[in-house]
PDB file of N, CA and C in Angstrom:
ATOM      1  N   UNK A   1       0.847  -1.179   0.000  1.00  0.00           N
ATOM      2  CA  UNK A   1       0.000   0.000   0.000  1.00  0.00           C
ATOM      3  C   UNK A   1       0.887   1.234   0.000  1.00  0.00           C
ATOM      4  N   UNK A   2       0.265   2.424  -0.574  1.00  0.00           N
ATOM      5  CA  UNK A   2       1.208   3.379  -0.810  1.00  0.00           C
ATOM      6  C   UNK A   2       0.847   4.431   0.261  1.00  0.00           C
ATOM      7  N   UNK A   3       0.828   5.161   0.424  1.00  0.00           N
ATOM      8  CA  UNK A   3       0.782   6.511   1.408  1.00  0.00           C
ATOM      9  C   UNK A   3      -0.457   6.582   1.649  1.00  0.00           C
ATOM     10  N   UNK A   4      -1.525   6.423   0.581  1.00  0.00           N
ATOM     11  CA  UNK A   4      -2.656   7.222   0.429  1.00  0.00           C
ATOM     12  C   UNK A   4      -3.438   6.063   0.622  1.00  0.00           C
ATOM     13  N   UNK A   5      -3.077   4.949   0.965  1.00  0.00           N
ATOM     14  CA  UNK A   5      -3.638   3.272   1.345  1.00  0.00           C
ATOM     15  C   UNK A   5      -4.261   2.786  -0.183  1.00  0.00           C
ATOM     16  N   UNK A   6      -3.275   3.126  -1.235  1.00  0.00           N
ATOM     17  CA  UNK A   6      -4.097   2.437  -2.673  1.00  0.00           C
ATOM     18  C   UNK A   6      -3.314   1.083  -2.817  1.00  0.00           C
ATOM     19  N   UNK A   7      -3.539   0.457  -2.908  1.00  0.00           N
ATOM     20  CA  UNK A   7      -2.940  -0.895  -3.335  1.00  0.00           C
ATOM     21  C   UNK A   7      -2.429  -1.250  -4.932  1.00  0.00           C
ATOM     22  N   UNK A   8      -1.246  -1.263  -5.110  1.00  0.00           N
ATOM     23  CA  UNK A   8      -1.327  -1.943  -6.424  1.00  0.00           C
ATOM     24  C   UNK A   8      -0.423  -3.363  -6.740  1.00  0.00           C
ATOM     25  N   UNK A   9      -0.949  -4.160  -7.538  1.00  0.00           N
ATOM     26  CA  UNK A   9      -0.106  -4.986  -7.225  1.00  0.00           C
ATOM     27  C   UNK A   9       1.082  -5.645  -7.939  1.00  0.00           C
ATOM     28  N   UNK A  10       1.645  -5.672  -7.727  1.00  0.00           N
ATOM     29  CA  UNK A  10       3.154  -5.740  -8.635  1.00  0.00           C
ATOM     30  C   UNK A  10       3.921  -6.992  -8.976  1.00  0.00           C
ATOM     31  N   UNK A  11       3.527  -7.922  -8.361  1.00  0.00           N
ATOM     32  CA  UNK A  11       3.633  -9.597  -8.916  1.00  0.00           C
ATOM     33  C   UNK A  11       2.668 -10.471  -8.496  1.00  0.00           C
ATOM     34  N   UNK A  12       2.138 -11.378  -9.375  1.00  0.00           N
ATOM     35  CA  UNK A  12       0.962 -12.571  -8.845  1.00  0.00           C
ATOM     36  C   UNK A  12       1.606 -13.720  -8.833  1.00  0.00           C
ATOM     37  N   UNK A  13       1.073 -14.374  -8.325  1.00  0.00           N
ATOM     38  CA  UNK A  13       0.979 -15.667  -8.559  1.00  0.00           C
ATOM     39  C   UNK A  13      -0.509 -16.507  -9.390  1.00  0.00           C
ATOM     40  N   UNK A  14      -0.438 -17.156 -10.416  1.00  0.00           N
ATOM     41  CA  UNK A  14      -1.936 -17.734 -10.875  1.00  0.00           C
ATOM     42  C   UNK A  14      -1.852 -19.633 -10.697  1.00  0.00           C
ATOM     43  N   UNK A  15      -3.002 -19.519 -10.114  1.00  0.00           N
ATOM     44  CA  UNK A  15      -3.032 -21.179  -9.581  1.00  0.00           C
ATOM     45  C   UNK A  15      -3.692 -21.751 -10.746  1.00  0.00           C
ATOM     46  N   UNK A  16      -2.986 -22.556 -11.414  1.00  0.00           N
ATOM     47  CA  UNK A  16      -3.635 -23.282 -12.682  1.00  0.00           C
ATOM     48  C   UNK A  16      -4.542 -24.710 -12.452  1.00  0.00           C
ATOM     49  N   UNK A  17      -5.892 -23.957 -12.680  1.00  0.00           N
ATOM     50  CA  UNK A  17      -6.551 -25.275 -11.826  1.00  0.00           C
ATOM     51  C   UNK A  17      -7.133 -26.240 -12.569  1.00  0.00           C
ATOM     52  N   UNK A  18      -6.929 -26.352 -14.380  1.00  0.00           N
ATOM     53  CA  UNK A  18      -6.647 -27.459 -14.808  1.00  0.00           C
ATOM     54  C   UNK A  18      -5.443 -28.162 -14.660  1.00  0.00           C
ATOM     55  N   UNK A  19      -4.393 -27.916 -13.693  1.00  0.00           N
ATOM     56  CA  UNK A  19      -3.828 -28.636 -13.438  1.00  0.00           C
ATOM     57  C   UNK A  19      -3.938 -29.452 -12.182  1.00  0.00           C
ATOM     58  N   UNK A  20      -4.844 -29.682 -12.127  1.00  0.00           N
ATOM     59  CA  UNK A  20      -5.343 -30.524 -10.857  1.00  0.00           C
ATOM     60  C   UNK A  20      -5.278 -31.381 -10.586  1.00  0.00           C
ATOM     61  N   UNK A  21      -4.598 -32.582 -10.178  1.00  0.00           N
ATOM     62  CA  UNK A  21      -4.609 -34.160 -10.406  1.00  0.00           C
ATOM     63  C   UNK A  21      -5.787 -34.021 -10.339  1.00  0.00           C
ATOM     64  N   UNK A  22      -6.407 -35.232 -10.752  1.00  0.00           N
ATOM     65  CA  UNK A  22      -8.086 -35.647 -11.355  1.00  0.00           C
ATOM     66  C   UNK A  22      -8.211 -36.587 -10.204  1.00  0.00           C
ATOM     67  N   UNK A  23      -7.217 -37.481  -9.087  1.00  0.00           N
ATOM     68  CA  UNK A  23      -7.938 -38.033  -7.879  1.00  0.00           C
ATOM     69  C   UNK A  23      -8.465 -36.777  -6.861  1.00  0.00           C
ATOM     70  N   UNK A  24      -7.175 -35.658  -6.622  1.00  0.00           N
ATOM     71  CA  UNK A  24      -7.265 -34.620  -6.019  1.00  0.00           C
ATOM     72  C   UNK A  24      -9.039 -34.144  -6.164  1.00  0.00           C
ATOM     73  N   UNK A  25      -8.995 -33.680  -7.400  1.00  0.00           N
ATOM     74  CA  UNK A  25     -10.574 -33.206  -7.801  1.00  0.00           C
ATOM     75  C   UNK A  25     -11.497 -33.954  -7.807  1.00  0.00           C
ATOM     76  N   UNK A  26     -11.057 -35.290  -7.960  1.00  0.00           N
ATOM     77  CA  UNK A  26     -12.751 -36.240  -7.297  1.00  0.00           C
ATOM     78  C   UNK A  26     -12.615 -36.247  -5.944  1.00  0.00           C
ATOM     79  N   UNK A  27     -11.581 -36.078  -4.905  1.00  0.00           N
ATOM     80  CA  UNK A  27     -11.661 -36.201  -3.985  1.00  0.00           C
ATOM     81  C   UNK A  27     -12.448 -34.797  -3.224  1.00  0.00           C
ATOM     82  N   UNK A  28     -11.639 -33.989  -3.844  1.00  0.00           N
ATOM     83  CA  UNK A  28     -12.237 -32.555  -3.212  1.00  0.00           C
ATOM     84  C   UNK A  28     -13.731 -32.520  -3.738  1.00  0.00           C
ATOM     85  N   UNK A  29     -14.533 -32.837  -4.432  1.00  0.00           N
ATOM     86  CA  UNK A  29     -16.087 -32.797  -4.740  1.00  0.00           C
ATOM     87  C   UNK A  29     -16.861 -33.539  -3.371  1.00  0.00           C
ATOM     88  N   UNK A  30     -16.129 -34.924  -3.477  1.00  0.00           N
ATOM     89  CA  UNK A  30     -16.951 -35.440  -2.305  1.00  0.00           C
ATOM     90  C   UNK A  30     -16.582 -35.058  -0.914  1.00  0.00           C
ATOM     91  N   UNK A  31     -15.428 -34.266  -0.473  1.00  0.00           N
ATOM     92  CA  UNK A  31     -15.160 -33.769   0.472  1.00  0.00           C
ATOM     93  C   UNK A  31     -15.312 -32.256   0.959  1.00  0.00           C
ATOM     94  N   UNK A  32     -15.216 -31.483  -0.427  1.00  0.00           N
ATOM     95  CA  UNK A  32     -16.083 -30.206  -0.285  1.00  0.00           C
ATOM     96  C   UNK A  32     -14.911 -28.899   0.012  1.00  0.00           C
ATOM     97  N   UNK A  33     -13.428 -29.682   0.131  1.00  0.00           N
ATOM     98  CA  UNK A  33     -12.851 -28.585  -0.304  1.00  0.00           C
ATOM     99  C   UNK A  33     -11.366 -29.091  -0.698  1.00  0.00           C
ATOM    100  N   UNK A  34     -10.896 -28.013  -1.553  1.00  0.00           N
ATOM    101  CA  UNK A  34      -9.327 -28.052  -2.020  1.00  0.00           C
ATOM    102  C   UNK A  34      -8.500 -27.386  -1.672  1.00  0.00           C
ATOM    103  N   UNK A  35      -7.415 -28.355  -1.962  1.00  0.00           N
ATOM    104  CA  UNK A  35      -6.078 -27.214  -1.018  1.00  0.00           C
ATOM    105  C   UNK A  35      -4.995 -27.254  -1.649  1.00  0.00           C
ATOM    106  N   UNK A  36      -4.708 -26.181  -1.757  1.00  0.00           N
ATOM    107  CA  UNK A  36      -2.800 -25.997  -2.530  1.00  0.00           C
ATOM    108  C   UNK A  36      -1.939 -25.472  -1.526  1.00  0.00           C
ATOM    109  N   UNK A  37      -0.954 -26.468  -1.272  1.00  0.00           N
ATOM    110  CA  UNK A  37       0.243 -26.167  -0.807  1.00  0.00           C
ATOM    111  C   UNK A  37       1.081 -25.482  -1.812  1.00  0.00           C
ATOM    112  N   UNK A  38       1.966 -24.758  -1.347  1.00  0.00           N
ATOM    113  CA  UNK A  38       2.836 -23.896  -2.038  1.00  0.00           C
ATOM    114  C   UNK A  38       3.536 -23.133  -0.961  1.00  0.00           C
ATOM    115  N   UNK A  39       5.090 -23.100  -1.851  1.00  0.00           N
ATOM    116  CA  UNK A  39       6.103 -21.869  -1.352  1.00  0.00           C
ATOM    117  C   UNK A  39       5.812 -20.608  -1.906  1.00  0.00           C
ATOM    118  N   UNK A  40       6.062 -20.162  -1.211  1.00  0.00           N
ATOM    119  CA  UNK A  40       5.823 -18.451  -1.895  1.00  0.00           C
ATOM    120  C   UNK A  40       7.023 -17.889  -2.151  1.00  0.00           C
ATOM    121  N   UNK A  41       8.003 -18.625  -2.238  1.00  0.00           N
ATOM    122  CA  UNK A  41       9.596 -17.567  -2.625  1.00  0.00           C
ATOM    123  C   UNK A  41       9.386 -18.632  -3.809  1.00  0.00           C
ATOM    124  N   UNK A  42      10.766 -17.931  -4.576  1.00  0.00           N
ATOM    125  CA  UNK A  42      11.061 -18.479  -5.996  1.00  0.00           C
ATOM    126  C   UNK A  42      12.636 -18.975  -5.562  1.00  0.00           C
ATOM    127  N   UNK A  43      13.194 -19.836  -6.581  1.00  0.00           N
ATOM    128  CA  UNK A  43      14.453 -20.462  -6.285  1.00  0.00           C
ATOM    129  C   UNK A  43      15.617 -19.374  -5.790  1.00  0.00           C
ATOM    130  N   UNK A  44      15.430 -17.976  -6.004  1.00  0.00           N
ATOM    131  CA  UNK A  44      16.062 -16.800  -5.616  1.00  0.00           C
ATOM    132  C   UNK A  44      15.690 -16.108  -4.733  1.00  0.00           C
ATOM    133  N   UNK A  45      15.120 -16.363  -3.448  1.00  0.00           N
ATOM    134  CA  UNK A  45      14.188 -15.701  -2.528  1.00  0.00           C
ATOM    135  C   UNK A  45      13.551 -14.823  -3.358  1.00  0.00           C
ATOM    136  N   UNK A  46      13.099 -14.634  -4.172  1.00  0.00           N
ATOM    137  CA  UNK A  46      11.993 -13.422  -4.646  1.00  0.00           C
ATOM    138  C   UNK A  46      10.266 -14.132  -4.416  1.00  0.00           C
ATOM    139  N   UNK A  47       9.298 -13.221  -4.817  1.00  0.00           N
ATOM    140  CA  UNK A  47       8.174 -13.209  -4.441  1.00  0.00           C
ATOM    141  C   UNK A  47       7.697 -14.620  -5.495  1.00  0.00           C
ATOM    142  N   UNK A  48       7.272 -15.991  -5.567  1.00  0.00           N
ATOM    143  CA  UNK A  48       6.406 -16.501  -6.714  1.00  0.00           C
ATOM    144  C   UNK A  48       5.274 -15.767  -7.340  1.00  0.00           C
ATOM    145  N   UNK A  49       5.500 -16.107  -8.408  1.00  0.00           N
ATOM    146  CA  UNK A  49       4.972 -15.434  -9.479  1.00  0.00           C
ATOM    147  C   UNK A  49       5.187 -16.200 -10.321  1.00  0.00           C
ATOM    148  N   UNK A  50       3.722 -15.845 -11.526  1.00  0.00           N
ATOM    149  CA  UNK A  50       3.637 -16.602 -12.835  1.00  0.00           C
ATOM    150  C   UNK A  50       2.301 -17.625 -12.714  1.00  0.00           C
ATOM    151  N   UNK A  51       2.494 -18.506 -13.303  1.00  0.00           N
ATOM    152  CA  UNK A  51       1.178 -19.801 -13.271  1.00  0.00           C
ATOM    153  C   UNK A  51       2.148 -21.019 -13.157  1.00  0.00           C
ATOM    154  N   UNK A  52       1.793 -21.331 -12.070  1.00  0.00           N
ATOM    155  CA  UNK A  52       2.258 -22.102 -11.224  1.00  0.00           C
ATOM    156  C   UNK A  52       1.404 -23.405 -11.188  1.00  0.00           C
ATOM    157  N   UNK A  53       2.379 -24.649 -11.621  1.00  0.00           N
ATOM    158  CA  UNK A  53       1.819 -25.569 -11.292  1.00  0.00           C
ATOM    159  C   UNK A  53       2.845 -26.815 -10.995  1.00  0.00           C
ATOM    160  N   UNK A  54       2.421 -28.441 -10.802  1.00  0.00           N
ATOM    161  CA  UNK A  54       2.902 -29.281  -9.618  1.00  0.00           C
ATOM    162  C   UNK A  54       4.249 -29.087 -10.665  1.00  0.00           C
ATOM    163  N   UNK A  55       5.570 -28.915 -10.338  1.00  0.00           N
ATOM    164  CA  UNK A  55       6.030 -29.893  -8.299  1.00  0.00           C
ATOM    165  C   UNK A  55       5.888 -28.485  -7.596  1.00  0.00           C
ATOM    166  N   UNK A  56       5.502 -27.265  -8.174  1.00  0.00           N
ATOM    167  CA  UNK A  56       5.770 -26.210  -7.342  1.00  0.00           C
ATOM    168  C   UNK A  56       4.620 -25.970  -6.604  1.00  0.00           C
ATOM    169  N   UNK A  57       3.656 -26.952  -6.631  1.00  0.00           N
ATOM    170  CA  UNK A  57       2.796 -26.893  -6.305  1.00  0.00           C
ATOM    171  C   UNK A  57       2.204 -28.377  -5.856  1.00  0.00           C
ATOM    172  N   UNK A  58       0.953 -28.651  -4.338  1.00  0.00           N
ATOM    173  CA  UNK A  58       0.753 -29.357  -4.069  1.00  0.00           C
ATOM    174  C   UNK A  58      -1.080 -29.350  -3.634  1.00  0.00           C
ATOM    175  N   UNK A  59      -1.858 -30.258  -4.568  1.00  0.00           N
ATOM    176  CA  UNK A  59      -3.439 -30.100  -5.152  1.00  0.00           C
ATOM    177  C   UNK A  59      -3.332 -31.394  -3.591  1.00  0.00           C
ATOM    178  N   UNK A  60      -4.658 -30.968  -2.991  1.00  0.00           N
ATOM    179  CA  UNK A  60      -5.017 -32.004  -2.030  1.00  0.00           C
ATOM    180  C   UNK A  60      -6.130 -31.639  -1.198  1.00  0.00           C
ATOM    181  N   UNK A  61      -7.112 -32.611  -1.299  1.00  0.00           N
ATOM    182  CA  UNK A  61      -8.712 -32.531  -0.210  1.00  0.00           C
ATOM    183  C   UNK A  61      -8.817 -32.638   1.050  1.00  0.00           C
ATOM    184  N   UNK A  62      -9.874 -31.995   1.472  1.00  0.00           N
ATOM    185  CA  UNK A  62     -10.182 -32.336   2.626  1.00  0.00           C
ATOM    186  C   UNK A  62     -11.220 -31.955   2.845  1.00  0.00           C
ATOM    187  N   UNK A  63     -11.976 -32.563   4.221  1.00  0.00           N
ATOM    188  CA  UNK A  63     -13.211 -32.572   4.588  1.00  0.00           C
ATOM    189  C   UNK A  63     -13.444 -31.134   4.840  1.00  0.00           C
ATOM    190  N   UNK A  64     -14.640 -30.196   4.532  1.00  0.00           N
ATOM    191  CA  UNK A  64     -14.515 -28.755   4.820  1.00  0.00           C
ATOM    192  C   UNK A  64     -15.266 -28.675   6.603  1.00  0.00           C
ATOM    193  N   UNK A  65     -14.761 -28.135   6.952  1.00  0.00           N
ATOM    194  CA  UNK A  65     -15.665 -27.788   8.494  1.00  0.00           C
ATOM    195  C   UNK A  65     -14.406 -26.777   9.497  1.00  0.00           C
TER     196      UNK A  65
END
């Protein structure tokens, strides 16, 4: 945020969610929710960023409550 509390944002990260393992996503339907593990630095301590998907990434269900 800048002085004036505006936000802008200057690197993303995008979760590519056809990349989903397909047990992951039958699992998360009947369980009601999904979860991505992830680092948030890049191999250079910097911020991740880009579209991100597995090994940098980890698709997995669980029961929601």
């Amino acid at each position: 945020m800048d002085g004036t509390g505006a936000f802008t944002m200057f690197r993303r990260a995008k979760l590519v969610l056809d990349a989903v393992d397909s047990a992951a996503l039958h699992a998360a339907r009947g369980h009601g929710r999904l979860i991505a593990r992830l680092g948030l630095t890049d191999a250079d301590g910097g911020p991740l960023c880009a579209a991100i998907r597995p090994p940098l990434i980890d698709w997995s269900a669980d029961q929601a409550g």
